[in-house]
C-alpha atoms as a PDB file:
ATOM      1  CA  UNK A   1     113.477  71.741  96.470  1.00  0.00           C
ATOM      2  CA  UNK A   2     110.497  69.629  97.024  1.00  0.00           C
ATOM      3  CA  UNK A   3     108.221  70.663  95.062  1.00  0.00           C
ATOM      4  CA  UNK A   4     106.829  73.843  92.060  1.00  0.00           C
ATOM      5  CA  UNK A   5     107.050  76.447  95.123  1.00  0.00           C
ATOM      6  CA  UNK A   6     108.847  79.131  93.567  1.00  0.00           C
ATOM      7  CA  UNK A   7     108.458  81.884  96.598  1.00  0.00           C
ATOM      8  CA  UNK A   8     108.305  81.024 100.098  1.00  0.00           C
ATOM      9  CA  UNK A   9     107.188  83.238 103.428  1.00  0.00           C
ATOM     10  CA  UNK A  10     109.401  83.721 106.368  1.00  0.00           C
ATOM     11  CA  UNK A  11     107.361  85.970 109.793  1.00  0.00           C
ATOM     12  CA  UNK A  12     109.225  88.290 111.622  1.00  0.00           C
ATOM     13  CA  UNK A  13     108.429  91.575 113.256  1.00  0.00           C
ATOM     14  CA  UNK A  14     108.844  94.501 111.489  1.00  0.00           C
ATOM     15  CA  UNK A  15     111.806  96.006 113.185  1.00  0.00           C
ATOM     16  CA  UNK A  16     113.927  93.054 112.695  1.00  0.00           C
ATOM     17  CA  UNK A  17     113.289  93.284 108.925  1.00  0.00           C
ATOM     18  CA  UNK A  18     113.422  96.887 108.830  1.00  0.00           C
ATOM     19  CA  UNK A  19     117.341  96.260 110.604  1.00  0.00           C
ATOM     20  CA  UNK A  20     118.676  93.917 108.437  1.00  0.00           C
ATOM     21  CA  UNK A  21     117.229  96.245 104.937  1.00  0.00           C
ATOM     22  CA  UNK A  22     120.446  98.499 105.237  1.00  0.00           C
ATOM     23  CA  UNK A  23     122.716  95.765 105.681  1.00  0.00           C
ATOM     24  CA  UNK A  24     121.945  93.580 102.786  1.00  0.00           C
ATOM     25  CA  UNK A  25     121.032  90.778 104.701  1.00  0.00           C
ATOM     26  CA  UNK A  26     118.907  89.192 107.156  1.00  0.00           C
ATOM     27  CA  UNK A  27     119.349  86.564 110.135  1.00  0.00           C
ATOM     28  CA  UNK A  28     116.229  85.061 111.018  1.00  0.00           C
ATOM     29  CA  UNK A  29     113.869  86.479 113.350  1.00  0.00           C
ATOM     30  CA  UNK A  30     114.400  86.665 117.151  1.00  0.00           C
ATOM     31  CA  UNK A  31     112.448  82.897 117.377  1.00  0.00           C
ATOM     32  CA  UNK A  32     114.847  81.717 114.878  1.00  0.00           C
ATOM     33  CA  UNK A  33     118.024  82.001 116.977  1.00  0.00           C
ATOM     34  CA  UNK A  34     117.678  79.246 119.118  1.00  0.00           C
ATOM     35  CA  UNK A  35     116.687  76.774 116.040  1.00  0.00           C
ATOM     36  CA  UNK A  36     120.011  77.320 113.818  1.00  0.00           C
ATOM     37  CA  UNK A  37     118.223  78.438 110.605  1.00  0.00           C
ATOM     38  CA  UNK A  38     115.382  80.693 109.596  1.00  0.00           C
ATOM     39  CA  UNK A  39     111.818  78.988 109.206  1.00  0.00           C
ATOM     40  CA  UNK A  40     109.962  79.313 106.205  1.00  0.00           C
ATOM     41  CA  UNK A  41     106.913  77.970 105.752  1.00  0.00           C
ATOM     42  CA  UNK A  42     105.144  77.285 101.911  1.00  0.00           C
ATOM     43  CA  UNK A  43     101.754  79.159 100.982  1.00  0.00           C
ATOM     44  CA  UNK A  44      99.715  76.450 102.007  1.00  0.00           C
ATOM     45  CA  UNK A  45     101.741  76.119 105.626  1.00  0.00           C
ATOM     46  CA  UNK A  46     102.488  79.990 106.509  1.00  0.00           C
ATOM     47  CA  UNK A  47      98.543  80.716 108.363  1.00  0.00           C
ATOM     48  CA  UNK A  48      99.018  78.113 110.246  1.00  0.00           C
ATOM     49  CA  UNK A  49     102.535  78.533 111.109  1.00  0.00           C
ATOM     50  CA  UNK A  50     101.314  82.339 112.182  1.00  0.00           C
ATOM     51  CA  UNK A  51      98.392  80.484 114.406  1.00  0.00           C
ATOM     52  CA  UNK A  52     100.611  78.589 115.823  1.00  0.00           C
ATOM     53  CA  UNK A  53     103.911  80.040 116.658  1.00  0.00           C
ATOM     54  CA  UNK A  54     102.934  84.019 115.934  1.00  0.00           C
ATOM     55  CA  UNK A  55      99.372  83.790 117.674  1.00  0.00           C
ATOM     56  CA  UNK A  56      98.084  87.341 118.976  1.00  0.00           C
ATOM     57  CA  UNK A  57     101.611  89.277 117.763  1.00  0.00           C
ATOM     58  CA  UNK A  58     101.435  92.741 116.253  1.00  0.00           C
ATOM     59  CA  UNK A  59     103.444  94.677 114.234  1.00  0.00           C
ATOM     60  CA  UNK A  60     104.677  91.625 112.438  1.00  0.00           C
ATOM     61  CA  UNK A  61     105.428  90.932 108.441  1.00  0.00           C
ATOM     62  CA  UNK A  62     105.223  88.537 105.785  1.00  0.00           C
ATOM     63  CA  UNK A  63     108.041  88.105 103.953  1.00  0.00           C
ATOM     64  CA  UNK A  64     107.536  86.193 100.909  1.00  0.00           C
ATOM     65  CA  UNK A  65     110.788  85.288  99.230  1.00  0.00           C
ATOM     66  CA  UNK A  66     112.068  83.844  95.690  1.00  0.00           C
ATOM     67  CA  UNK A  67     113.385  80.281  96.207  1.00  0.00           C
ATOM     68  CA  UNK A  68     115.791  80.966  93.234  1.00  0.00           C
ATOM     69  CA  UNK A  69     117.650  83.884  95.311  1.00  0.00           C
ATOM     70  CA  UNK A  70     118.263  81.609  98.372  1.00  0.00           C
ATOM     71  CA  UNK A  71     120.852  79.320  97.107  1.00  0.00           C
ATOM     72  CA  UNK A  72     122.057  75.883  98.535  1.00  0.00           C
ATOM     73  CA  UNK A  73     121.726  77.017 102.056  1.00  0.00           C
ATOM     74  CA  UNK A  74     117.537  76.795 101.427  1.00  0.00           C
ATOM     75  CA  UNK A  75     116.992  72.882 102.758  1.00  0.00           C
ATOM     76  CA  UNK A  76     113.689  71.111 102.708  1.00  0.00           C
ATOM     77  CA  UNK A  77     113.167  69.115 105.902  1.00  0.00           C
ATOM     78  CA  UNK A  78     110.564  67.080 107.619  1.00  0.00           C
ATOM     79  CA  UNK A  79     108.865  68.684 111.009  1.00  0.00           C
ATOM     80  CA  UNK A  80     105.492  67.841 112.719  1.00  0.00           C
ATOM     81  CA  UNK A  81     103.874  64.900 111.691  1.00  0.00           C
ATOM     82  CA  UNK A  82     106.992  64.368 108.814  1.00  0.00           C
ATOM     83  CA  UNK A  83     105.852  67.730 106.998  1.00  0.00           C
ATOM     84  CA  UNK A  84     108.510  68.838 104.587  1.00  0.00           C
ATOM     85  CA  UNK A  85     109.280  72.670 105.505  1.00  0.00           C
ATOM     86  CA  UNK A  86     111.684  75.293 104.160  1.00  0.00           C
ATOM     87  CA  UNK A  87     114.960  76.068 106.443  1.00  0.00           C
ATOM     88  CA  UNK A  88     117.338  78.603 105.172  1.00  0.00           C
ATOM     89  CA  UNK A  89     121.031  77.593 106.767  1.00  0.00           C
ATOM     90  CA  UNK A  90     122.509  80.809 107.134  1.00  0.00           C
ATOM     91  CA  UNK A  91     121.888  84.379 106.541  1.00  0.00           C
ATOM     92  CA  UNK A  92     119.269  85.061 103.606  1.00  0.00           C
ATOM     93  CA  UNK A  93     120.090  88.420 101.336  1.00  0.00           C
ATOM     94  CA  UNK A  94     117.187  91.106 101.754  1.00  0.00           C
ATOM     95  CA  UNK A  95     117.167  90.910  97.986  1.00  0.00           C
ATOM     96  CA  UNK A  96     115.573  87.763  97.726  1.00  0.00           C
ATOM     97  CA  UNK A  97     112.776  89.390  99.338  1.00  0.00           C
ATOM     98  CA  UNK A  98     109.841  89.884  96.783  1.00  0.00           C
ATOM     99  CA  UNK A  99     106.973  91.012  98.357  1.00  0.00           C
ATOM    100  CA  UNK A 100     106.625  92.442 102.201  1.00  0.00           C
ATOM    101  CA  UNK A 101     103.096  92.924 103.723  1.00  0.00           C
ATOM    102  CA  UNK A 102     102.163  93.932 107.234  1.00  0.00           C
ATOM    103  CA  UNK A 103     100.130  91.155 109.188  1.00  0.00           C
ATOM    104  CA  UNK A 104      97.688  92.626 111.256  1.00  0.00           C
ATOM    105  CA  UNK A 105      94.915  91.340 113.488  1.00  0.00           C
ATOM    106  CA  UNK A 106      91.472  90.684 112.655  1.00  0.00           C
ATOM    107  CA  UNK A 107      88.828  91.309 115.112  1.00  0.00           C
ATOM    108  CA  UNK A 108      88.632  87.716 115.651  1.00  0.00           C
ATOM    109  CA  UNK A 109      92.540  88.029 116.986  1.00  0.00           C
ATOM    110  CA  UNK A 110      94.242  85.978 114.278  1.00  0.00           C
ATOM    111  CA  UNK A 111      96.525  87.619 111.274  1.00  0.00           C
ATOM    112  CA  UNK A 112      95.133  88.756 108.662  1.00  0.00           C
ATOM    113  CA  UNK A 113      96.901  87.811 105.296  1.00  0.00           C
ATOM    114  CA  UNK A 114      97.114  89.117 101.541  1.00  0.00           C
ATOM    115  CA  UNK A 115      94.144  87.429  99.918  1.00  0.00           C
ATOM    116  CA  UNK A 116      95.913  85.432  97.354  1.00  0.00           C
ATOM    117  CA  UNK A 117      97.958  83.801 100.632  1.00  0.00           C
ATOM    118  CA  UNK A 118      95.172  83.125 103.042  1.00  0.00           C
ATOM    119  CA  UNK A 119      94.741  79.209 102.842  1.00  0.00           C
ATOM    120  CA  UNK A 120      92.366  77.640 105.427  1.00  0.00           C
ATOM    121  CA  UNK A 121      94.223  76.705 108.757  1.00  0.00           C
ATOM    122  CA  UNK A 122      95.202  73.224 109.265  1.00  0.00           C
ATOM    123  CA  UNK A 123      94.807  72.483 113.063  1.00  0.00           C
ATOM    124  CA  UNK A 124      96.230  68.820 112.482  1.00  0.00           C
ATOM    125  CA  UNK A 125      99.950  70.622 112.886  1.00  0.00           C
ATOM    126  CA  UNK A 126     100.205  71.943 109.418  1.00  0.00           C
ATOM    127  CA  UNK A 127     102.433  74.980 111.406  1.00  0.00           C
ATOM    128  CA  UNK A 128     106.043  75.457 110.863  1.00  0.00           C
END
C-alpha cells in the first residue's frame, strides 16, 4: 500500500454487483475485462475517475472496499501523469465490500456521490 487509505472504491453497474453477491465474489466490472484487473480508484481519485470513464451512466454503484480484505493481489501502480492507483489482480471477495451506494445523476448530468466522498474533480487526469 501506498499510503493511510484504509477503504478504496471500485464503479460498476448495479447488476454486475448484484451477480457476483450470491457467489461470494466479484470480477471486475464489464470495463475491467479488457484491462486484466479491477480499477479502484482512492477517495480523492474516484469523482474523477466516474467523470471520466463512467460519464452520463445510470444505474451504477460505488463500491467502497476495506484494503485489509483484499490481500496481496491489491497492487498500487502508476497511471496518467505517474498517479499511483489501486488494481486488484484477480477476483475480489464481495465481503470486502463495506459500504454500497447507488450513483445517480445530478441535474447537471454528473454522479452524484455520498457527501463524505465527493472531492472536487481534478480535470488535470486525476481519473482512474
Amino acid at each position: 500500500m501506498t499510503g493511510p487509505e484504509r477503504t478504496i472504491f471500485h464503479i460498476c453497474r448495479r447488476d454486475e454487483w448484484d451477480a457476483a453477491v450470491p457467489t461470494g465474489s466479484y470480477g471486475g466490472s464489464s470495463q475491467d475485462e479488457s484491462s486484466g484487473f479491477i480499477h479502484f480508484s482512492t477517495a480523492n481519485q474516484v469523482v474523477a475517475s466516474a467523470a471520466k470513464h463512467r460519464a452520463g451512466q445510470r444505474g451504477l454503484v460505488l463500491v467502497e472496499a476495506a484494503v485489509a480484505r483484499l490481500g496481496g493481489a491489491l497492487k498500487w501502480e502508476p497511471s496518467r501523469h505517474g498517479r499511483l492507483f489501486p488494481h486488484l489482480y484477480g477476483r475480489m471477495p464481495v465481503r470486502a465490500a463495506v459500504r454500497i451506494a447507488d450513483l445517480p445523476l445530478g441535474s447537471d448530468g454528473r454522479h452524484v456521490f455520498p457527501p463524505d466522498i465527493a472531492a472536487p474533480i481534478n480535470t488535470d487526469g486525476g481519473g482512474r
